[in-house]
Structure formats: structure tokens, C-alpha cells
Protein backbone atom coordinates (compact mmCIF):
# COMPACT_ATOMS: atom_id res chain seq x y z
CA UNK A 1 65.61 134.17 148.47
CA UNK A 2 66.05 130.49 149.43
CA UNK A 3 69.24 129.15 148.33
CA UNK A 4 67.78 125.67 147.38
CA UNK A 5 64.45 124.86 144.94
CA UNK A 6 62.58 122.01 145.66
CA UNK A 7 63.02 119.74 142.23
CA UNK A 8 59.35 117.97 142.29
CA UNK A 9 58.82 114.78 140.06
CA UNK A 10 55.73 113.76 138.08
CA UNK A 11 55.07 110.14 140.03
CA UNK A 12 54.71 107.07 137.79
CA UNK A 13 50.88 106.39 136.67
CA UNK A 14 49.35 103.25 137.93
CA UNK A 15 49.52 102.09 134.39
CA UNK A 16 53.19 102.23 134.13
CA UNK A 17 53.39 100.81 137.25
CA UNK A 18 51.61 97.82 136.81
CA UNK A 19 53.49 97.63 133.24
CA UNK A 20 56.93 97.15 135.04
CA UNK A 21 55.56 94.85 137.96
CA UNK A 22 54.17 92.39 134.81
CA UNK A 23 57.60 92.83 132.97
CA UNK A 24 59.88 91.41 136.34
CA UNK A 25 58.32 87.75 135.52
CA UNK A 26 58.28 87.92 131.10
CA UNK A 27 56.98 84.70 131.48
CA UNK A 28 53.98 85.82 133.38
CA UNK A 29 53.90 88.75 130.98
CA UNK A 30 53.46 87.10 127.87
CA UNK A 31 50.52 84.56 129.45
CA UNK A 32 48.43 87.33 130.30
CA UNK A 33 49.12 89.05 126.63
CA UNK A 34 45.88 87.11 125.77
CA UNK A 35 43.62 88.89 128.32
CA UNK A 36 45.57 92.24 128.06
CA UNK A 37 42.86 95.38 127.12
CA UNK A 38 44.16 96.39 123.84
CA UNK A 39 44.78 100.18 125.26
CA UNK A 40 47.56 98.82 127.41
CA UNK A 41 49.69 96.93 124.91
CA UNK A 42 51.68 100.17 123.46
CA UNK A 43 52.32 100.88 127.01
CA UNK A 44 53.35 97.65 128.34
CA UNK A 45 55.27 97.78 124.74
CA UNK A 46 56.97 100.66 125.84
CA UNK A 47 58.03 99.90 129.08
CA UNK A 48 59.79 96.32 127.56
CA UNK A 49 61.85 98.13 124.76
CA UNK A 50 63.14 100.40 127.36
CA UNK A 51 63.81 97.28 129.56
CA UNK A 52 65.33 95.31 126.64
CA UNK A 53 62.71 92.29 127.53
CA UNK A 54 63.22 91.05 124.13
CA UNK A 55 61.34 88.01 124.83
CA UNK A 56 58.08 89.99 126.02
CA UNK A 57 58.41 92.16 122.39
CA UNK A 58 58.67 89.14 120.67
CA UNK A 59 55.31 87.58 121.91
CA UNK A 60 53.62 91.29 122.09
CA UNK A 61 54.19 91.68 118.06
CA UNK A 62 52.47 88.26 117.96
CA UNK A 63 49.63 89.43 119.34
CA UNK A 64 49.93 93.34 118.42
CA UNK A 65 46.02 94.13 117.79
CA UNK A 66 46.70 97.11 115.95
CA UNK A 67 47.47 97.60 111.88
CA UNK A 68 50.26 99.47 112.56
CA UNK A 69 53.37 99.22 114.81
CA UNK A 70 55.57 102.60 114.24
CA UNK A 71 58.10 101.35 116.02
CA UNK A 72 60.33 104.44 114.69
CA UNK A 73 58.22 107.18 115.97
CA UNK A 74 59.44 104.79 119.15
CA UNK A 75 63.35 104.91 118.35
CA UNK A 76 65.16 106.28 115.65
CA UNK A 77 66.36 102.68 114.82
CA UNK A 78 65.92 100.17 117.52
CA UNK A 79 69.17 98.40 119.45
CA UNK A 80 70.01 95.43 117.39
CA UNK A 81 68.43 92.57 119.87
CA UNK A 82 65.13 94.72 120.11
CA UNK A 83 64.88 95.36 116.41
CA UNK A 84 66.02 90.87 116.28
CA UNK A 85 62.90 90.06 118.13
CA UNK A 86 60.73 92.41 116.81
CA UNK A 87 61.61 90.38 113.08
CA UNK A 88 60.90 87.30 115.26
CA UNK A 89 57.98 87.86 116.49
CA UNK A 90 56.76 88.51 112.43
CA UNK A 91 58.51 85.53 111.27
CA UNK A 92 56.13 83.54 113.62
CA UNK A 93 53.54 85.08 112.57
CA UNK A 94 54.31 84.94 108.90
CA UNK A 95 54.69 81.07 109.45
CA UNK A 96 51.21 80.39 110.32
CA UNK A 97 48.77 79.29 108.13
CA UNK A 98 45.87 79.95 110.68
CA UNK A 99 46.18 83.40 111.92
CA UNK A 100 45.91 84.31 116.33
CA UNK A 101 42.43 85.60 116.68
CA UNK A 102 43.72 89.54 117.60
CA UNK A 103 46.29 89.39 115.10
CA UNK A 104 45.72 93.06 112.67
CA UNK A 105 49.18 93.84 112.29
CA UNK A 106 49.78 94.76 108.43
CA UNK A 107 52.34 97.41 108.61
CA UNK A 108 55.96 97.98 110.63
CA UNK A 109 57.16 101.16 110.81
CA UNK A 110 60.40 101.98 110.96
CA UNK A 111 60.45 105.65 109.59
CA UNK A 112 61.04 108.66 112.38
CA UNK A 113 57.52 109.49 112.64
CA UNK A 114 53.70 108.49 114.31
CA UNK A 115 55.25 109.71 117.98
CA UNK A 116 51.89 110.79 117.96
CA UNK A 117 50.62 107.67 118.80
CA UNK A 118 53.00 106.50 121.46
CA UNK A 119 52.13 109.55 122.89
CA UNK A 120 48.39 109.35 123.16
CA UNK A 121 48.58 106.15 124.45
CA UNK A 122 50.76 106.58 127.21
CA UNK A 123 49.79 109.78 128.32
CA UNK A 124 46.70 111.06 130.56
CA UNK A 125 44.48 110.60 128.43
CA UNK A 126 44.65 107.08 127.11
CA UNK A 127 40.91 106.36 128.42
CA UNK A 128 39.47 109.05 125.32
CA UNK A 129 41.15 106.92 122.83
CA UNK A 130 39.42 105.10 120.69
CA UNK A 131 40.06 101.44 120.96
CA UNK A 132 41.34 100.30 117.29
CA UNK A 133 44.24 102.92 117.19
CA UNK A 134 45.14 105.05 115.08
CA UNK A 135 45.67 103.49 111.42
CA UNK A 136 48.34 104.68 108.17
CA UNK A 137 47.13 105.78 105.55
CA UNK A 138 49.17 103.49 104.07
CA UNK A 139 47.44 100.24 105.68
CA UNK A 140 44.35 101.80 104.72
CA UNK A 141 45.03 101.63 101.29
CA UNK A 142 45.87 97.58 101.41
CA UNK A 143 42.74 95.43 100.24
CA UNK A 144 42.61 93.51 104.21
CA UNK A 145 44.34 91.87 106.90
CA UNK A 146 45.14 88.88 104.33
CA UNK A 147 47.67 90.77 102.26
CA UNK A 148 51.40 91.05 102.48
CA UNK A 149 53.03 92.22 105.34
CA UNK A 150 54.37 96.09 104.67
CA UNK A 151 57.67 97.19 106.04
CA UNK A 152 58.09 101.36 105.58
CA UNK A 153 62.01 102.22 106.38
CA UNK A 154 63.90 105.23 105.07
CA UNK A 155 67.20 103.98 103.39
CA UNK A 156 69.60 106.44 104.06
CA UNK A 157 73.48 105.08 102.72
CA UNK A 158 75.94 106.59 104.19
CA UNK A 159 78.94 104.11 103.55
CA UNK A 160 80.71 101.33 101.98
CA UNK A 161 78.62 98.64 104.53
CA UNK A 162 75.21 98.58 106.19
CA UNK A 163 75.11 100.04 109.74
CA UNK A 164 74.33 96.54 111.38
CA UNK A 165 70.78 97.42 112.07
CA UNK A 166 69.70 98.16 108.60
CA UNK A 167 72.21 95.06 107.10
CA UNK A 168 70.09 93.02 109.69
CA UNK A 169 66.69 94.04 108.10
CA UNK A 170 67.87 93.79 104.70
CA UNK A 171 69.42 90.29 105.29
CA UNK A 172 65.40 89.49 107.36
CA UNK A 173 63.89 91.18 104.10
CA UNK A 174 65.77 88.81 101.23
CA UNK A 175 64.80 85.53 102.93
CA UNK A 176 60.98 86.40 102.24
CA UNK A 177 58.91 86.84 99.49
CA UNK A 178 55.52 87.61 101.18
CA UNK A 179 56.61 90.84 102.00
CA UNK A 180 56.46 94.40 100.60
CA UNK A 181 59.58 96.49 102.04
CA UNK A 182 58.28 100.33 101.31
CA UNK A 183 60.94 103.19 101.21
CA UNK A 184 59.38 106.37 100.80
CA UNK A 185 62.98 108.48 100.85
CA UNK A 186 66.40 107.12 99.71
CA UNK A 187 69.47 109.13 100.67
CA UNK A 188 72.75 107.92 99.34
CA UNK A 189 75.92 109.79 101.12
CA UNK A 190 78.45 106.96 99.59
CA UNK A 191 78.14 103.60 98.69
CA UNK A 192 78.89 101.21 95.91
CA UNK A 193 76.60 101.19 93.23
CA UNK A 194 76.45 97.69 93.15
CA UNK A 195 75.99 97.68 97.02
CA UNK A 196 73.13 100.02 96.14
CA UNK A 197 71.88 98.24 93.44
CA UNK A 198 71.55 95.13 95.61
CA UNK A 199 69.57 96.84 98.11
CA UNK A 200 67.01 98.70 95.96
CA UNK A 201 66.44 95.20 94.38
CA UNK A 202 64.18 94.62 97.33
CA UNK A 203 62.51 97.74 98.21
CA UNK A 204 59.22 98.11 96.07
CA UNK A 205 60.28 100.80 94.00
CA UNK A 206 56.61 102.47 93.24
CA UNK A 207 57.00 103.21 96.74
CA UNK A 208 59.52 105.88 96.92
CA UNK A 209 58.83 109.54 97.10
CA UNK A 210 62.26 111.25 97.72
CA UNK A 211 65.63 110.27 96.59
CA UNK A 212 68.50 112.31 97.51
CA UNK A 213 72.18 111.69 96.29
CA UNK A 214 74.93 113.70 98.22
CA UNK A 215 78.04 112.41 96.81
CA UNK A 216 80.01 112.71 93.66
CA UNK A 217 79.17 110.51 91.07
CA UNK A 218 80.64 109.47 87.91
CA UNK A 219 78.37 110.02 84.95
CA UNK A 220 78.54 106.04 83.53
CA UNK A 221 77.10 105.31 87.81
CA UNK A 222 74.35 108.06 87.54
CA UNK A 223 73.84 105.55 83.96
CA UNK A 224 73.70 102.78 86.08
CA UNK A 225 71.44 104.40 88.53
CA UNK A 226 68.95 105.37 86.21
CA UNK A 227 66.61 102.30 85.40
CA UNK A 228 66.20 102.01 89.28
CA UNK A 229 65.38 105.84 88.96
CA UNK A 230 62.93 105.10 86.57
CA UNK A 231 60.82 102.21 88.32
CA UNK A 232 60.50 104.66 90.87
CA UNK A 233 57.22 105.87 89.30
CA UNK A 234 56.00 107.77 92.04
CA UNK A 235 59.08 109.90 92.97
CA UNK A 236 58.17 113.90 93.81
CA UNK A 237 61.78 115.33 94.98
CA UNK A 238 64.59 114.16 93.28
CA UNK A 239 68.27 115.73 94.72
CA UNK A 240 71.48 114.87 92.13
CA UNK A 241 74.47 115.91 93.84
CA UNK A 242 77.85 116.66 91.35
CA UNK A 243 77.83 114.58 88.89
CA UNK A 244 81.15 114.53 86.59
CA UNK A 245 81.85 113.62 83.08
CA UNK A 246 84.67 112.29 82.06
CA UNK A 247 85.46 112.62 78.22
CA UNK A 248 84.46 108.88 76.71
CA UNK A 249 83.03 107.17 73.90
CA UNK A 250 79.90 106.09 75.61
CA UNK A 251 79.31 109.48 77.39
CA UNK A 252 76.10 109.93 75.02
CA UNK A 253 74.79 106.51 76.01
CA UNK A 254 74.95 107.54 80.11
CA UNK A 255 73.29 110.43 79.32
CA UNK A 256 70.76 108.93 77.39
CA UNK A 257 70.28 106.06 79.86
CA UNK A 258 69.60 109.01 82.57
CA UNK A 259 67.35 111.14 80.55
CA UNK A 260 65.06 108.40 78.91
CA UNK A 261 64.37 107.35 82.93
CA UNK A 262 63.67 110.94 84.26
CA UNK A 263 61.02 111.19 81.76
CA UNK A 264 59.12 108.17 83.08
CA UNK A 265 58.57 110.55 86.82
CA UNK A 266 55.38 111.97 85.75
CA UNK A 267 54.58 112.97 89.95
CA UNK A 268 58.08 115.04 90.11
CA UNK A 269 57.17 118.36 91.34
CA UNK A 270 61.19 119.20 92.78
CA UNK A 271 64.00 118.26 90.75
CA UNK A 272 67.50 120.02 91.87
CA UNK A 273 70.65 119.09 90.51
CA UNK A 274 74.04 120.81 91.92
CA UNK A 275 76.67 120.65 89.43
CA UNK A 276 75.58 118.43 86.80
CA UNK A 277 78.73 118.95 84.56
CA UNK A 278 76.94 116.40 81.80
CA UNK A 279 74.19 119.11 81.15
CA UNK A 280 75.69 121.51 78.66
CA UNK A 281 73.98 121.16 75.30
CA UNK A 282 71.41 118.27 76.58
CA UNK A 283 68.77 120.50 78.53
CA UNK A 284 66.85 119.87 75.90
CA UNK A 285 66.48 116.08 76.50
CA UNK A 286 65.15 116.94 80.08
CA UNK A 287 62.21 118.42 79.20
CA UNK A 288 59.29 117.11 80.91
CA UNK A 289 55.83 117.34 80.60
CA UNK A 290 54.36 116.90 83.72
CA UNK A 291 54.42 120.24 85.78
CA UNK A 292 57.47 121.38 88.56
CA UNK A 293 57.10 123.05 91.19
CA UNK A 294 60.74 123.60 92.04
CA UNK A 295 63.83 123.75 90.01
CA UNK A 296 67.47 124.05 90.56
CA UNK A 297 70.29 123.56 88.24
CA UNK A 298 73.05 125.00 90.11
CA UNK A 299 76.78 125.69 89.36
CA UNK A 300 77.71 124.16 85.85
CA UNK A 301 77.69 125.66 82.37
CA UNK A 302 74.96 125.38 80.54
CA UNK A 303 74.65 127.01 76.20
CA UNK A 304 72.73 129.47 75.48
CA UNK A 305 70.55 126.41 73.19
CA UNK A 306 70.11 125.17 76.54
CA UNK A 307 68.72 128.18 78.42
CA UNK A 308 66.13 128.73 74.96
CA UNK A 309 64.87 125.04 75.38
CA UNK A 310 64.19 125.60 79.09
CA UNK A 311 61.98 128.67 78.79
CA UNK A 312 59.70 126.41 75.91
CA UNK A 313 59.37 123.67 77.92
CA UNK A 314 55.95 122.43 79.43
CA UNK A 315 57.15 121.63 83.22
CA UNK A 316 57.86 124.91 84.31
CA UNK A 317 54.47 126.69 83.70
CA UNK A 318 53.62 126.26 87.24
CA UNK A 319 57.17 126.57 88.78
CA UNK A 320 56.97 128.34 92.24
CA UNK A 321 60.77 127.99 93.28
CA UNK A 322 63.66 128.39 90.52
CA UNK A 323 67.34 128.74 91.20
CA UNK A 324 70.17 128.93 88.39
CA UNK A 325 72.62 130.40 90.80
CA UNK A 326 76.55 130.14 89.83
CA UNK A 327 75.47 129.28 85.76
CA UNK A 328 77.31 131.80 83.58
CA UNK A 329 74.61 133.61 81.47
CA UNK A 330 77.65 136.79 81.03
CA UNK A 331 77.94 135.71 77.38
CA UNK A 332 74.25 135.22 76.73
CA UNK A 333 71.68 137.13 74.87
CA UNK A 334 69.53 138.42 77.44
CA UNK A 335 66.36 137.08 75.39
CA UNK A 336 66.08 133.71 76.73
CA UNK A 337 66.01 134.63 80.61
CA UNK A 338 63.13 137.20 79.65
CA UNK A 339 61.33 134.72 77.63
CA UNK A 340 61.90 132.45 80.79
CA UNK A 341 60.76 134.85 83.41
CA UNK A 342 57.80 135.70 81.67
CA UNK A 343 57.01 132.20 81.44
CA UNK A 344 57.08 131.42 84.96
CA UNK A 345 55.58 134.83 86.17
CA UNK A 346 52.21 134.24 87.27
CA UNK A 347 53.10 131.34 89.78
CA UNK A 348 57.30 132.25 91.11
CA UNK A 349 57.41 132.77 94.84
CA UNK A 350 61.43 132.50 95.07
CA UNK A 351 63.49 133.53 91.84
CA UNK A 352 67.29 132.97 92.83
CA UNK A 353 70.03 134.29 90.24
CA UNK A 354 73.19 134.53 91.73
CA UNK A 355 76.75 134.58 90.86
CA UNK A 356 75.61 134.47 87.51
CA UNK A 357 77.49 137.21 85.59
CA UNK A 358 74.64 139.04 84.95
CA UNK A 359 74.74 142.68 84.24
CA UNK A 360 72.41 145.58 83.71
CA UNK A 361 71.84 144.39 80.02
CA UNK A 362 70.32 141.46 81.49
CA UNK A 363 68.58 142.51 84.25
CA UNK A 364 66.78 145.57 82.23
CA UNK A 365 65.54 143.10 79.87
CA UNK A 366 63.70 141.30 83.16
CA UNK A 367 62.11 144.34 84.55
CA UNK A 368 58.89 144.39 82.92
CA UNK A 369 58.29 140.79 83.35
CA UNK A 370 59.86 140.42 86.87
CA UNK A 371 57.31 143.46 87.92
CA UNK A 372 54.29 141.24 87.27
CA UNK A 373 55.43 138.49 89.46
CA UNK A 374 53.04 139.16 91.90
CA UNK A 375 53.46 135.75 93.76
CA UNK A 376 56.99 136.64 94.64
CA UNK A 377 58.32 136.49 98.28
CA UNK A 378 62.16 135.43 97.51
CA UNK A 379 64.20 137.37 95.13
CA UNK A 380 68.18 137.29 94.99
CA UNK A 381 70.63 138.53 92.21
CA UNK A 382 73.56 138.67 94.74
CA UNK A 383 77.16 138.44 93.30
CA UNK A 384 76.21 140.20 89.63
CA UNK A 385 77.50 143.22 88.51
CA UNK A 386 74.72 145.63 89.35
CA UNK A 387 75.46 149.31 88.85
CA UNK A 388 73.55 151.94 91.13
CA UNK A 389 70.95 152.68 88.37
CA UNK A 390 69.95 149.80 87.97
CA UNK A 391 69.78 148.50 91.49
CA UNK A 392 67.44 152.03 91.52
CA UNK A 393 65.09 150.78 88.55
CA UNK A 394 64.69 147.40 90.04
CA UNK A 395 63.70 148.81 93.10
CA UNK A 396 60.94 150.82 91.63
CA UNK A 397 60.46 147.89 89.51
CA UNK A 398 59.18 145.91 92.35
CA UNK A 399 58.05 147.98 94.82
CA UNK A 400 54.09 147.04 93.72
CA UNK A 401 55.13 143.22 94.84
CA UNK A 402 53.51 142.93 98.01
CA UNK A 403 54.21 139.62 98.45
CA UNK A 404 58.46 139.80 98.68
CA UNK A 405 59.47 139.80 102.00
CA UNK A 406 63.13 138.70 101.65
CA UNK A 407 65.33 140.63 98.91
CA UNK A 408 69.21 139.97 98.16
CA UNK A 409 70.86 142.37 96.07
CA UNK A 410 75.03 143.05 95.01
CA UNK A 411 76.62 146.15 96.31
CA UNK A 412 76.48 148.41 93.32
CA UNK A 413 79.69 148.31 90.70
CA UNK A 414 80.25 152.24 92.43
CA UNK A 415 81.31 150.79 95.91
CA UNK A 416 84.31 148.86 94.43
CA UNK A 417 87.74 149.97 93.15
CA UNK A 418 89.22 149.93 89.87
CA UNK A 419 91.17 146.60 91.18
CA UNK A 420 87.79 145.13 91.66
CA UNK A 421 88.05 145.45 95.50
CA UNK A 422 85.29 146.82 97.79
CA UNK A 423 85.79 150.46 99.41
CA UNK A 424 84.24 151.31 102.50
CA UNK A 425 83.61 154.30 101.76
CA UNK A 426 81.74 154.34 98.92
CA UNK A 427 79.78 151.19 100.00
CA UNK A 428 78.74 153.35 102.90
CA UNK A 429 77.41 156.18 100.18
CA UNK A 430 76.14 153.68 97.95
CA UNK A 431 73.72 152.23 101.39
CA UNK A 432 72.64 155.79 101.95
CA UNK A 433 71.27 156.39 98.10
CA UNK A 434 69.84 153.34 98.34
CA UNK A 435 68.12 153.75 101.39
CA UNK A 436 66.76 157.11 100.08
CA UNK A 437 65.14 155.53 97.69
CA UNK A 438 63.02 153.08 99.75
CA UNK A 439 61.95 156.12 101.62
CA UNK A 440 60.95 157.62 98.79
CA UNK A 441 58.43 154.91 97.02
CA UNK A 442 56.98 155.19 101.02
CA UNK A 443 56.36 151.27 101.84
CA UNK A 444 57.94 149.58 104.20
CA UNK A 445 60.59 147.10 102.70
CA UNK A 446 64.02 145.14 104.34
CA UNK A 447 66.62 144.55 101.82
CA UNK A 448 70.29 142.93 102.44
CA UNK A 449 73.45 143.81 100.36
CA UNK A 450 76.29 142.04 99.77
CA UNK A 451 79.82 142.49 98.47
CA UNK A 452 81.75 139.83 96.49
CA UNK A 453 85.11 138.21 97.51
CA UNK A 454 88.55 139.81 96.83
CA UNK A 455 89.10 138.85 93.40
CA UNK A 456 92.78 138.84 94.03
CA UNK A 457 93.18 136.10 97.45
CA UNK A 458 88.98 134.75 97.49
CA UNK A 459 88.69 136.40 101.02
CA UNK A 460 84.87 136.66 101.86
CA UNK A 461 85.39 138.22 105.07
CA UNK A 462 83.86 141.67 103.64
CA UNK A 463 81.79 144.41 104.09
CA UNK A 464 78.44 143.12 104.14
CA UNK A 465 75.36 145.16 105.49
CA UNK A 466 72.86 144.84 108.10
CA UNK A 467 69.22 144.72 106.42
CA UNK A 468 68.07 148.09 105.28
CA UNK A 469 64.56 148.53 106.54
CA UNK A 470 62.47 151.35 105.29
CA UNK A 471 59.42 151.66 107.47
């Protein structure tokens, strides 16, 4: 065999040829913008971003004669002189009382998306296209070319300042009124409220659809959060990160500021909050109306009032995902998780307890209920207290769940010493009972096990199993 392969290069298209010969004289470039077919300005659009012919992109979004300019789906966020002329060029256009005869351009796109349509006009097959472009479906929705001019950008704050690009747009964005700056997701990593605040003053708020906050809050700044929260109307994922609560006077007022606002989101379908410490004993002020489709309330303590108010309330009647992992129910009556689980059974796909406390008091009391959840494809009690005939009754229990495809179950109490600490050899016993029992219900079925850290030094470096799978 030949020590060398020949490395063969798709040749620039005519097209992109001709793009760079117009780009070596901008001037030249930006007469002919005029007379340019309409399928060659995202081309010629390309090929001037990539040559940082600021100039040329400043005239092009003059004369853009599409809707829509995604300049995201283009780059993530464009270099700082690119992304300057680009405002520019819509700050001349803005100016005008008499618009340029090609002039469509209602929306710019910041967002990481529509590569689709950089794609399918630069590619092979650019002469199939049709000649308009492809449209949003967020232009489509504006009443004509007269109204405002729509900027979509995700916000995503990540520290004490603006990265220069965003600051730029923001700073572009306060200077004018006739335009609608569109957010669909927020994602806050750490920044001052008030720094936040001052931004989401200018985003149109109906607009959002996702707000994320990964970063540890006070309660009295999730208070001052909230009436932002609750002009976002439209919101349908909403992700609350550790939120702590300090003991104060005006703790109840924080809480009520946050709960009166989540009540206005009558389109949230996924609400997950991880470690909400202010939650114990105030479920009950959550409780929405308008149906979830996902819940989480992870790692915090909740009463047993609170657990009782969640399996009444209206929201979760068409849950599909719920996770109450590291809450501990130990101390609770197992009545309110059955009333729960029977509430939610006709629609769960992925039911996640674990690290709960939970023991076989509570999960007998499930059985019946968790055997007609016929939607189910996640299930996971891992890190309970499980003994082996149990872990044998909920097998059999859901064995006529066709649906569950991924199961995650504790090592049973057996494989552990009196200290509490896993022995190998009795895990090894406990995986062979087990797998005798898939083989005998006779479907096929992959289940994992897992052991829980050394309750004496934390260590998680443990005997975990491969999946079991019973064919």
C-alpha cells in the first residue's frame, strides 16, 4: 500500500468566486448591491463577514431583501466591528422616513440557530430556492414591513459585566425606542440583580420562553426577581437554582412577592427548582392551575402539609416527568406519596425518587398505583433502603409496564453490613436472586443497581453493577 493519499479539495464555486473578486474593491461592491439577484446576497454576505469588510455588511443590511437576517445561525456572536456595522447599517435604515425600495428586513437574529438557511443558500443547490427566503415564524406573526424592527438574542449572564459584544447591543438597544429586543431564553450564571434588572428593562418580557438561574441566590433577590418573572407571561421552563433563606422579618414578604408572580405563568409546562430552602411549609402557595408537564423540587425539606397539598393540586394531572430526589419523606406517612402517585398515574413517563429515605413502608404503599403507570419509561428509587423483598414485589409489580426501558434500583439492605457498609459478597448473592427473578416473570428487562456511599468517610467509589439484562 502507497505510503502517501492524495488529499483532494472541493474547488471554490463560481459563485464564491465572483463573491471574493467583488469584495477586493468594497466600493465597487456596495454600487452593484442595487443590481445584485437577491439569491446572491447571503453569499456575498458570507464571504464579507469572513473577510471582516465591515463597510460592505454595513451597506448589504441596508439593502438586505429578506425579513430575516439570522446572523447567529452565521456566528455564535459576531466579532465586535462586524456585529458594529451590522447595528449601523439598521440605524440608517431606522433613520429614514422613506424606506429603499428592496428594503424587507423586520427581524435580526442573533440566537444560535436558522444555519439552515445559510446553508441552502450557499450550497449546490441555491438555484431550487425560492426567491423570498425563508421567513420566522416570528416575522410572520408582525402585522407588515411598517412595524418595529425585532431583535431575537438569548441573554445568557454569566458575570459581574457584559461580555463587550452583548454590552454593545444593549448600549445600541437603550438609545431606541422603535425597537422590540425579543429574548426567548434568559440564563443568569452571576450577576447583580440590579445589573440584571437594568437589562431585562429592555427586553420585551412577553417574549421569553425559558429562564434559567444557575447561581445561588438570596431569597429577598429571588423577591426582587419576581415582578420581572411575572411580566414574563409566556414563560414554559422555568430553572431556580439554590435559593437560601436567611432567618428575617420580611422573609414572608419575599416569599410572597415570588409566589404571587409564579402564579401569573399560565404557559409553564417545566418548573424545576434545586434546593429551594424557602419551600418548607409554603408548597401550598405554589399551586398552580394551569397544567405541568415536568416537575422537580430537588434536595430541600419539605412537611409532610406540603407533600398533602402537592398531590391536591390541579397542575400536576398531566405531569409526565416528576423528580423529588434528595427530599426526606423517612418521617412521613406514606399516604400522601400514594395519593400523589395515583394522581399522576395515567400520564408519568419518568418517576425519580431518590435519596429520599424511603423504605419498604413507603414503597408497598406505591405498588398498586405505580403498577398502573403504564406510560412509564424512567423509574429510579436509588439510594433508599430497599430490602430484598421488596425490591422482589416491585419487580413483579412492574413487570406488565411495557413502556420502562431504564430502571434504577438500591442494592438491597442484605448486601450491607451491620456498620452500614457494602459487602461484596453478599451484593454478589443479592445480583444473582435478583436476576433469578427477571428470568422467572420471562420478559426481557435491563435493570442497574447501586450501592450508597460509606456512611463513615462519604467514599462513592463502590460496588456498583453492570446492567442486569434478562433476555
Amino acid at each position: 500500500a502507497s505510503r502517501f493519499r492524495m488529499v483532494t479539495r472541493t474547488p471554490p464555486r463560481l459563485l464564491e468566486l465572483a463573491a471574493k473578486s467583488l469584495l477586493k474593491d468594497e466600493d465597487l461592491a456596495i454600487a452593484a448591491l442595487e443590481y445584485l439577484p437577491t439569491e446572491l446576497f447571503p453569499l456575498l454576505f458570507m464571504e464579507a463577514l469572513a473577510g471582516r469588510c465591515d463597510k460592505t455588511l454595513k451597506a448589504m443590511v441596508r439593502a438586505w431583501p429578506f425579513a430575516r437576517l439570522p446572523l447567529g445561525g452565521l456566528t455564535q456572536m459576531p466579532h465586535q466591528k462586524a456585529l458594529q456595522a451590522v447595528l449601523d447599517g439598521l440605524d440608517c435604515l431606522l433613520a429614514r422616513k422613506v424606506r429603499p425600495r428592496r428594503w424587507k428586513l423586520r427581524v435580526l437574529d442573533l440566537r444560535n440557530a436558522s444555519r439552515n438557511f445559510w446553508s441552502m443558500w450557499s450550497g449546490a443547490r441555491v438555484h431550487e430556492c425560492p426567491l423570498t427566503g425563508p421567513v420566522a415564524e416570528d416575522s410572520l406573526r408582525m402585522k407588515g414591513p411598517s412595524g418595529p424592527l425585532t431583535v431575537f438574542v438569548d441573554l445568557c449572564l454569566r458575570e459581574r459585566t457584559l461580555d463587550e459584544c452583548l454590552a454593545n447591543l444593549i448600549r445600541w438597544a437603550r438609545r431606541r425606542r422603535s425597537l422590540h429586543l425579543c429574548c426567548k431564553k434568559v440564563t443568569i450564571f452571576g450577576m447583580p440583580i440590579q445589573n440584571i434588572k437594568e437589562v431585562l428593562n429592555l427586553v420585551q418580557l412577553g417574549c421569553v420562553l425559558e429562564v434559567e438561574v444557575h447561581f445561588t441566590w438570596q431569597l429577598s433577590t429571588l423577591g426582587k426577581f419576581a415582578p420581572y418573572l411575572g411580566r414574563m407571561s409566556n414563560v414554559r421552563r422555568l430553572v431556580l437554582s439554590h435559593i437560601h433563606k436567611p432567618s428575617s422579618s420580611s422573609e414572608e414578604k419575599h416569599i410572597g412577592r415570588f409566589t404571587s408572580q409564579l402564579l401569573r405563568l399560565r404557559h409553564l409546562r417545566k418548573l424545576r427548582m434545586e434546593s429551594p430552602a424557602f419551600l418548607e411549609g409554603c408548597l401550598g402557595q405554589m399551586c398552580l392551575k394551569s397544567p405541568l408537564e415536568a416537575l422537580s423540587i430537588t434536595n430541600c425539606q419539605l412537611t409532610e402539609s406540603d407533600l398533602a397539598c402537592l398531590s391536591q393540586c390541579p397542575s400536576i394531572s398531566q405531569l409526565k416527568e416528576l423528580d423529588l430526589s434528595g427530599l426526606s419523606l423517612a418521617c412521613f406517612s406514606p399516604k400522601p406519596l400514594q395519593v400523589l402517585l395515583e394522581r399522576v398515574a395515567a400520564t408519568i413517563q419518568d418517576l425519580v425518587l431518590e435519596y429520599c429515605g424511603l423504605s419498604d413502608t413507603h414503597l408497598e404503599a406505591i405498588l398498586p398505583a405505580l403498577s398502573h403507570c403504564h406510560q412509564l419509561q424512567t423509574f429510579s428509587v436509588r439510594g433508599n433502603h430497599l430490602s430484598m423483598a421488596l425490591m422482589e414485589r416491585l419487580l413483579r409489580h412492574t413487570a406488565g409496564l411495557s413502556r420502562l426501558s431504564l430502571e434504577l434500583y438500591p442494592a438491597p439492605l442484605e448486601s450491607y453490613s451491620s456498620q452500614g457498609i457494602i459487602h461484596p459478597g453478599r451484593f454478589a448473592q443479592a445480583q444473582a436472586e435478583l436476576l433469578g427473578i427477571l428470568k422467572d416473570l420471562g420478559l426481557p428487562r435491563t435493570i442497574w443497581l447501586r450501592t450508597n456511599p460509606c456512611p463513615h468517610c462519604g467514599s462513592k467509589i463502590v460496588y456498583d453493577s453492570d446492567p442486569f439484562v434478562s433476555c
